[in-house]
C-alpha atoms as a PDB file:
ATOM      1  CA  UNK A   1      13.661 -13.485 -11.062  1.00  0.00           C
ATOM      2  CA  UNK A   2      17.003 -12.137 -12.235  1.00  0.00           C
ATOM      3  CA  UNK A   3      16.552  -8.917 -10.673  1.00  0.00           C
ATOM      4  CA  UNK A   4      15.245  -9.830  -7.917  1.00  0.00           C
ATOM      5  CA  UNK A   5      18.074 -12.527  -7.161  1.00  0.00           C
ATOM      6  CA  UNK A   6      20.329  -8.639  -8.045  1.00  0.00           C
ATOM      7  CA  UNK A   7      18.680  -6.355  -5.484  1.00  0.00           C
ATOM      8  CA  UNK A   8      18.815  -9.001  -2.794  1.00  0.00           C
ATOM      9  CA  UNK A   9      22.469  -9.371  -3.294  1.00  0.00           C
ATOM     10  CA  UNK A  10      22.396  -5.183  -3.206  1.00  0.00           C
ATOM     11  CA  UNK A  11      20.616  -5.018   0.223  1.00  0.00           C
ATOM     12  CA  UNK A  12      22.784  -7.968   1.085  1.00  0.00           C
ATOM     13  CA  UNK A  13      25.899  -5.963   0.794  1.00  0.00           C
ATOM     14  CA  UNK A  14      25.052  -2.572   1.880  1.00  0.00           C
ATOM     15  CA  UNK A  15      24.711  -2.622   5.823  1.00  0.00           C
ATOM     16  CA  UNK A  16      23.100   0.668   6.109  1.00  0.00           C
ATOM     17  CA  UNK A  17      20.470   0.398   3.705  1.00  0.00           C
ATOM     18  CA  UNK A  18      19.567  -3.620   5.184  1.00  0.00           C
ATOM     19  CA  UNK A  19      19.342  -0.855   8.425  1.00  0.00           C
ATOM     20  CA  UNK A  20      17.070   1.104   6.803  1.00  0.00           C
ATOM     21  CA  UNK A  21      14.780  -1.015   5.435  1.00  0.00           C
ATOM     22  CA  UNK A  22      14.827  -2.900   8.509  1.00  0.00           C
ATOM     23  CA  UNK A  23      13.780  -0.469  10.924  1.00  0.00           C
ATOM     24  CA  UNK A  24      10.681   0.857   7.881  1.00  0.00           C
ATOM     25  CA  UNK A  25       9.435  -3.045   7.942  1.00  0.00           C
ATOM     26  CA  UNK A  26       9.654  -2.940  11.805  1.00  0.00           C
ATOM     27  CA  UNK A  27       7.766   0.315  11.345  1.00  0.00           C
ATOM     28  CA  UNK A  28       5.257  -1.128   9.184  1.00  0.00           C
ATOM     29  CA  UNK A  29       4.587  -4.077  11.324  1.00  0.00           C
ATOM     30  CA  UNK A  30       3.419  -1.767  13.767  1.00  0.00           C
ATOM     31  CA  UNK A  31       0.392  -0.981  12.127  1.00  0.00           C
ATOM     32  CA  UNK A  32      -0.543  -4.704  11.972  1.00  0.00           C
ATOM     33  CA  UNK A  33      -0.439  -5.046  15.822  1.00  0.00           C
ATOM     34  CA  UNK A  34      -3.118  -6.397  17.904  1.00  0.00           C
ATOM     35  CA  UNK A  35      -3.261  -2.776  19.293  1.00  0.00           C
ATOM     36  CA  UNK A  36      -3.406  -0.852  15.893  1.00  0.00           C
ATOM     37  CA  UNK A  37      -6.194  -3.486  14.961  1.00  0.00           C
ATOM     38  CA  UNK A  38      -8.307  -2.591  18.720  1.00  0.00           C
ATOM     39  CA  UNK A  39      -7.801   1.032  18.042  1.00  0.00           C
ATOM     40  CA  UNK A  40      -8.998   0.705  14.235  1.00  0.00           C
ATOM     41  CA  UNK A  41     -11.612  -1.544  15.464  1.00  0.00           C
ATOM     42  CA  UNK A  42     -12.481   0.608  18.406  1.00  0.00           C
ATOM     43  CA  UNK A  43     -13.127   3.658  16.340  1.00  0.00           C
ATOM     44  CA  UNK A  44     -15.445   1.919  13.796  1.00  0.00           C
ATOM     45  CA  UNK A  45     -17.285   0.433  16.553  1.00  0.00           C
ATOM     46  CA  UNK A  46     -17.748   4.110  18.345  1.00  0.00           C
ATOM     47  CA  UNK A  47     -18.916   5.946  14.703  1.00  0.00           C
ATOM     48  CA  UNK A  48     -21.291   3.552  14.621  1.00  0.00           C
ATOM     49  CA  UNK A  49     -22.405   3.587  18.103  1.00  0.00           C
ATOM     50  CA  UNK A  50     -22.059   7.362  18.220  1.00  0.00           C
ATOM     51  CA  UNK A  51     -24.589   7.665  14.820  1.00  0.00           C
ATOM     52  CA  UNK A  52     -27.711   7.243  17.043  1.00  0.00           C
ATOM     53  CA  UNK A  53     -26.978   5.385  19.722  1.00  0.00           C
ATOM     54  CA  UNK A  54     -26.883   1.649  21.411  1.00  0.00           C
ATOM     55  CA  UNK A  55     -30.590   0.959  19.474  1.00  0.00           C
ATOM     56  CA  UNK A  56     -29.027   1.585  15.975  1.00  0.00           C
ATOM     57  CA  UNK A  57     -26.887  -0.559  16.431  1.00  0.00           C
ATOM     58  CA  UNK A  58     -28.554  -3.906  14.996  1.00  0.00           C
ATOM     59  CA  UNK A  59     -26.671  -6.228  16.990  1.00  0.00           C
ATOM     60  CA  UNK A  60     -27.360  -4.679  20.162  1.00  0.00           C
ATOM     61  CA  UNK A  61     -31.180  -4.572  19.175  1.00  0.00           C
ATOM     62  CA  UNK A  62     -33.017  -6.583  21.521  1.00  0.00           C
ATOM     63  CA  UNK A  63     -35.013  -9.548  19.740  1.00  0.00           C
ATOM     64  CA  UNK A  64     -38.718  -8.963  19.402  1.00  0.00           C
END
């Protein structure tokens, strides 16, 4: 706990490297947006799809 009660008082004195880790979290974020998550989604769903087709695809089977 000591050290991290330390580095936090670090970042909290040094402007430009608050700036800098700022602007990596900001960064990071990104790749947790509902639009990373559709494309990452999106090309799961197509290498699945594109394996053999709609009728591989068991939920898009049609029930017997």
């Amino acid at each position: 706990l000591d050290e991290l009660v330390a580095r936090t008082a670090e970042v909290a004195g040094d402007d430009e490297r608050r700036a800098l880790l700022s602007e990596a979290a900001e960064e990071r974020a990104r790749d947790f947006s509902v639009e990373a998550f559709a494309e990452r989604f999106g090309a799961v769903v197509q290498g699945v799809v594109g394996e053999g087709g709609a009728g591989s695809f068991p939920l898009a089977a049609t029930p017997p």
